[in-house]
C-alpha atoms as a PDB file:
ATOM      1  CA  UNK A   1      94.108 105.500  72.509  1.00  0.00           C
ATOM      2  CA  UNK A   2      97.366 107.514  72.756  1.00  0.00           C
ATOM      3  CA  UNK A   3     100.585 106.763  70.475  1.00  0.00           C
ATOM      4  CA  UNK A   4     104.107 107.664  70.759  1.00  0.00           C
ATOM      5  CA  UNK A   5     106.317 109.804  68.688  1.00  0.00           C
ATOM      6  CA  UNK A   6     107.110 106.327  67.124  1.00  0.00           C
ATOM      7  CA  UNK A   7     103.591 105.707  66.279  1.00  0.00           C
ATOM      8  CA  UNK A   8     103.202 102.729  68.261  1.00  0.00           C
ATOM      9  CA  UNK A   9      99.713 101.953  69.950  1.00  0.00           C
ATOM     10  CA  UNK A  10     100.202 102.828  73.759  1.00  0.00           C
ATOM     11  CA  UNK A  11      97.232 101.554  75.987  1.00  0.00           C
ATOM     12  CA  UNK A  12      97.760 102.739  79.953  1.00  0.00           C
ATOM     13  CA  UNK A  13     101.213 103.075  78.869  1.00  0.00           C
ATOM     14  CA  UNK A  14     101.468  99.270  77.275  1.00  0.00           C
ATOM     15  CA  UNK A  15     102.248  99.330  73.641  1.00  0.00           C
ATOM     16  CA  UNK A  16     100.472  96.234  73.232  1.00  0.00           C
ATOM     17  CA  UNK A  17     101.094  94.759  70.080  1.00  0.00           C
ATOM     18  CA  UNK A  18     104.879  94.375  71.450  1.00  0.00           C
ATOM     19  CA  UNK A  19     103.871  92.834  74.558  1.00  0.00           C
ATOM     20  CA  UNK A  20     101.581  90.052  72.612  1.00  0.00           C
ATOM     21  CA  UNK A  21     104.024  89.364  70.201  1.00  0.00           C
ATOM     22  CA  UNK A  22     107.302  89.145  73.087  1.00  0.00           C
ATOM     23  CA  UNK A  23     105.022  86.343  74.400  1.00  0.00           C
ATOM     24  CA  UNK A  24     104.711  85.046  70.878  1.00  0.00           C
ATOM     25  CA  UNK A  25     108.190  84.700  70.126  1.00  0.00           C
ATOM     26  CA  UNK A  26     109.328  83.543  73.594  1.00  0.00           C
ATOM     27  CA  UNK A  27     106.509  80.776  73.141  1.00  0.00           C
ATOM     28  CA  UNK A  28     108.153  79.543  69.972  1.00  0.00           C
ATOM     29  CA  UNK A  29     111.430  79.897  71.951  1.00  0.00           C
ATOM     30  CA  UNK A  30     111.292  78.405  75.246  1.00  0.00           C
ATOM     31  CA  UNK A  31     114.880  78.479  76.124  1.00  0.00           C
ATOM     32  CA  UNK A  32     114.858  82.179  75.489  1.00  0.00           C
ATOM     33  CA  UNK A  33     112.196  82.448  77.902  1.00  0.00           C
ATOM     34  CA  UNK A  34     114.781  81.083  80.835  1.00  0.00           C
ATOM     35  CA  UNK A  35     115.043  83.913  83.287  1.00  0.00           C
ATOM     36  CA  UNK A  36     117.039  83.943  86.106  1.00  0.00           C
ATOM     37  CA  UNK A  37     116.472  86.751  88.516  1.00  0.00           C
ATOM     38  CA  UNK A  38     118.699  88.486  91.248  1.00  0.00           C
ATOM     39  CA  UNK A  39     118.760  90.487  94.476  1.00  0.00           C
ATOM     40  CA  UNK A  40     122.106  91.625  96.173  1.00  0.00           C
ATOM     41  CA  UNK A  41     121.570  92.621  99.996  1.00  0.00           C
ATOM     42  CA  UNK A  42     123.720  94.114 102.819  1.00  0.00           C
ATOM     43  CA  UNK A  43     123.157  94.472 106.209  1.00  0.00           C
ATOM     44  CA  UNK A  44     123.279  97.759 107.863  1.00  0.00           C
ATOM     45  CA  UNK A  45     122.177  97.694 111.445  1.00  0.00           C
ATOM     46  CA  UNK A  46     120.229  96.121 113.371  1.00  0.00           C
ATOM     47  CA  UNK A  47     117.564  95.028 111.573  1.00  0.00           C
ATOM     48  CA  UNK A  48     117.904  97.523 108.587  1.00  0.00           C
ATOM     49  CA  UNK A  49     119.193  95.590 105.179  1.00  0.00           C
ATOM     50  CA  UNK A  50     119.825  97.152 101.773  1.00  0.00           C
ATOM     51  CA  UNK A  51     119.227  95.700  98.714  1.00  0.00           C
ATOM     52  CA  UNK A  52     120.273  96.203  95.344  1.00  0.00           C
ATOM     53  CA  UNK A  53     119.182  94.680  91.929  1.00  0.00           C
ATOM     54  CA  UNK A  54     120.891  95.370  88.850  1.00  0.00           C
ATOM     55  CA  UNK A  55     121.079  92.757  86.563  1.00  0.00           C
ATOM     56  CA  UNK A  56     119.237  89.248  85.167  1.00  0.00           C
ATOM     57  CA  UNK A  57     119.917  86.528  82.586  1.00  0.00           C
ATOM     58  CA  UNK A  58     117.560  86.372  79.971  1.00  0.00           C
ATOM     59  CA  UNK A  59     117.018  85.719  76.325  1.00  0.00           C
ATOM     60  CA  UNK A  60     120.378  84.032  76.345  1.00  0.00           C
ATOM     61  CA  UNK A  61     122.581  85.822  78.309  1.00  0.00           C
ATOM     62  CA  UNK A  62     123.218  88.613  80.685  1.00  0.00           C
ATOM     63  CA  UNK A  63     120.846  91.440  81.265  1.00  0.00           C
ATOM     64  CA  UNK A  64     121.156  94.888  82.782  1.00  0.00           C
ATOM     65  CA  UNK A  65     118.758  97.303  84.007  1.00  0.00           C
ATOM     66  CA  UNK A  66     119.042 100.831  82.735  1.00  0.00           C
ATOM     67  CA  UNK A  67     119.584 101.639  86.598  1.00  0.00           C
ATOM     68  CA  UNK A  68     120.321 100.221  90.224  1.00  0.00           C
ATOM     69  CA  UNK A  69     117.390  99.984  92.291  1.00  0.00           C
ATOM     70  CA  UNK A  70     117.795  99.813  95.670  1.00  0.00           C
ATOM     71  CA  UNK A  71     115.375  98.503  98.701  1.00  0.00           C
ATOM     72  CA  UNK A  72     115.542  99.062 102.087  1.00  0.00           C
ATOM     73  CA  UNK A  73     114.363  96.709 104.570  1.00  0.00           C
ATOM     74  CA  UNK A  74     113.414  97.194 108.297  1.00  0.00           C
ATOM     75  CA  UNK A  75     111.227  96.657 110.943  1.00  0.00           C
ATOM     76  CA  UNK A  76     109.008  99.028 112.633  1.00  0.00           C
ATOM     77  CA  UNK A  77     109.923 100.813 115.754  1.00  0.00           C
ATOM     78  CA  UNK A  78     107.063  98.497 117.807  1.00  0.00           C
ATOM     79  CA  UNK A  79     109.436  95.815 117.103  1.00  0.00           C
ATOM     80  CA  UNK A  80     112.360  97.811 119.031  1.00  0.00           C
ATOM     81  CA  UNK A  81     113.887  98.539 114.942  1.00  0.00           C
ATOM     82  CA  UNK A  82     114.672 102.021 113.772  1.00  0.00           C
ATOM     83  CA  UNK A  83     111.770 101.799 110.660  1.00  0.00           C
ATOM     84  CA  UNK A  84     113.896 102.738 108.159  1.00  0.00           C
ATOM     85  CA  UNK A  85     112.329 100.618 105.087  1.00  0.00           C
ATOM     86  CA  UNK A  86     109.422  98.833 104.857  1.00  0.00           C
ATOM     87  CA  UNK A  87     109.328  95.632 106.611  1.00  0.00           C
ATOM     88  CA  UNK A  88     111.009  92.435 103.896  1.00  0.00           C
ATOM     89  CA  UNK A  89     106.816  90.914 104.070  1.00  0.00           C
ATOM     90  CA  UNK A  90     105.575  94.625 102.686  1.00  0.00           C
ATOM     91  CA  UNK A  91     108.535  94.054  99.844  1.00  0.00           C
ATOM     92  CA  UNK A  92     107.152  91.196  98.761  1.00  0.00           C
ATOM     93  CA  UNK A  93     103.626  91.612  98.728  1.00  0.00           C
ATOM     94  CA  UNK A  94     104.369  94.977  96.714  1.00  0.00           C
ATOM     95  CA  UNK A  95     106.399  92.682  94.440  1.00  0.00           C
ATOM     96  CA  UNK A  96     103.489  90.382  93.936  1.00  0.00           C
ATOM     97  CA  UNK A  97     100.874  93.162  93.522  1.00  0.00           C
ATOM     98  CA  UNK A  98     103.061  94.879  90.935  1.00  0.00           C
ATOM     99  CA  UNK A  99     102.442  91.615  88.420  1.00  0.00           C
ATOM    100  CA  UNK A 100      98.831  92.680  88.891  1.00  0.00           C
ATOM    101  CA  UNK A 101      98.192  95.243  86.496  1.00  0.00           C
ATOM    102  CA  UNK A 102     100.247  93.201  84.051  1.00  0.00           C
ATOM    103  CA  UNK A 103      98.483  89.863  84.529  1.00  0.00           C
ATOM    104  CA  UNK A 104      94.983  91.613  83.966  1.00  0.00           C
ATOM    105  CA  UNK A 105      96.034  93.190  80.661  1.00  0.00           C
ATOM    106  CA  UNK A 106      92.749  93.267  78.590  1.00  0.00           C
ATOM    107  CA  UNK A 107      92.482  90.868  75.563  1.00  0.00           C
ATOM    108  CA  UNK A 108      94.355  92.698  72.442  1.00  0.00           C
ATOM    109  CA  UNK A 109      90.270  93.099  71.601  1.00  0.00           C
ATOM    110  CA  UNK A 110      89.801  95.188  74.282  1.00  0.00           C
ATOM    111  CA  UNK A 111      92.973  96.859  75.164  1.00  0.00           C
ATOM    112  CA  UNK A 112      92.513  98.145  71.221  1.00  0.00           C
ATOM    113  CA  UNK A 113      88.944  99.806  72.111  1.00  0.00           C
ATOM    114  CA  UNK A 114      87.726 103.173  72.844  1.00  0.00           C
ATOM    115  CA  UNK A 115      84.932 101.525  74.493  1.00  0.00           C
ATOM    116  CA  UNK A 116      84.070 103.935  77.502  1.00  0.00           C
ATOM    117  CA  UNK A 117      82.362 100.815  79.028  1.00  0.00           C
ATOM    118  CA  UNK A 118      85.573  98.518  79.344  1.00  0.00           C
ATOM    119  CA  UNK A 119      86.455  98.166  83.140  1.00  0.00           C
ATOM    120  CA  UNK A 120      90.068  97.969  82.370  1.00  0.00           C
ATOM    121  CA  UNK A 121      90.350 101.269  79.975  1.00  0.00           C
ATOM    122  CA  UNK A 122      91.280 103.360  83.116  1.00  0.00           C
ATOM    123  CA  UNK A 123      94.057 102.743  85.308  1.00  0.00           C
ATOM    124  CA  UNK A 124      92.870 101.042  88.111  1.00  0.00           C
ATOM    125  CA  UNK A 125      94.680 101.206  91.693  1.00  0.00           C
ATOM    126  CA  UNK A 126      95.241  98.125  93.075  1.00  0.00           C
ATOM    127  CA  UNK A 127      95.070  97.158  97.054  1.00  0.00           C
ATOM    128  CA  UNK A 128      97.142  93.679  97.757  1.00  0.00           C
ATOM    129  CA  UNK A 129      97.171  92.509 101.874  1.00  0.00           C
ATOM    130  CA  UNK A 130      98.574  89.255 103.232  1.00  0.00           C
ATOM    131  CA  UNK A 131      94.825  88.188 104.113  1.00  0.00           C
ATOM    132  CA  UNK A 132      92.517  89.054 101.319  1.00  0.00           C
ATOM    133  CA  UNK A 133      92.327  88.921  97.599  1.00  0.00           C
ATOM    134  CA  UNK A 134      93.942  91.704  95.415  1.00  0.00           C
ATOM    135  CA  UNK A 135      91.054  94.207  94.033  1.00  0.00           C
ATOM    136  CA  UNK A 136      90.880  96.889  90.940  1.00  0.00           C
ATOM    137  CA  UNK A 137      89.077  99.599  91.402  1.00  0.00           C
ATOM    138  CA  UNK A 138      88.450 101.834  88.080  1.00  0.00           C
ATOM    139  CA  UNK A 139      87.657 104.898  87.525  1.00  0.00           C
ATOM    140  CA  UNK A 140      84.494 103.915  86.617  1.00  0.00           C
ATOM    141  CA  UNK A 141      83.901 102.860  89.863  1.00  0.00           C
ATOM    142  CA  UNK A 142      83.664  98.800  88.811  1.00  0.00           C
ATOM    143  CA  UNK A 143      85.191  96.882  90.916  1.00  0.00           C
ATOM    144  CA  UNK A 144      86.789  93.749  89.928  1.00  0.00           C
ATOM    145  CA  UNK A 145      88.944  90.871  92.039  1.00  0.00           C
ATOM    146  CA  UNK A 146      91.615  88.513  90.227  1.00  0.00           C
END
């Protein structure tokens, strides 16, 4: 297990003591747990879209990002588009299979030990597709569906 310079343990690059006890506290406060998210988007051409997020409400009030991020949308060119994002059904299924590795966080039993055996000690890569189930592959070669 790796630790920061503040001495924090850092599993995968979770400190997960902080994790566990952020859904501790926002159990015992459910109204701080009231997110509201947002997208900005702007239309280009054609089919091509930008969009930008920035900021959220959470834990009581407004939120900001440290950055913009910004997504472009588009179709590809066998659709008579210019390709010049990925299409707004890729976006979204990369937006669902990012909450992936987070949902399948180890127990804090687990994510605390140097067990070589644990499946989910290794970062696993993560394949997510409109028509099957998302699947973790390790670097110990298990395999694993959610």
């Amino acid at each position: 297990m790796a630790t920061t310079t503040t001495g924090k343990p850092i599993n995968n690059g979770v400190n997960v003591d902080a994790l566990l006890g952020a859904r501790e506290a926002l159990t015992k406060a459910p109204e701080a747990a009231q997110f509201k998210w947002r997208a900005t988007v702007n239309w280009v051409n054609g089919t091509h879209s930008r969009s930008t997020v920035e900021g959220f409400y959470g834990l009581g009030g407004e939120q900001k990002h440290k950055t913009l991020f910004t997504f472009d949308a588009d179709h590809p060119e066998v659709f008579a588009s210019e390709d010049k994002g990925a299409t707004p059904v890729e976006i979204v299924l990369a937006g669902l299979a990012s909450c992936l590795p987070l949902a399948s966080l180890p127990s804090r039993r687990c994510a605390r030990s140097s067990c070589a055996r644990c499946p989910r000690r290794s970062k696993p890569e993560w394949t997510f597709a409109a028509s099957s189930a998302p699947t973790a592959t390790c670097a110990t070669g298990s395999t694993a569906s959610r």
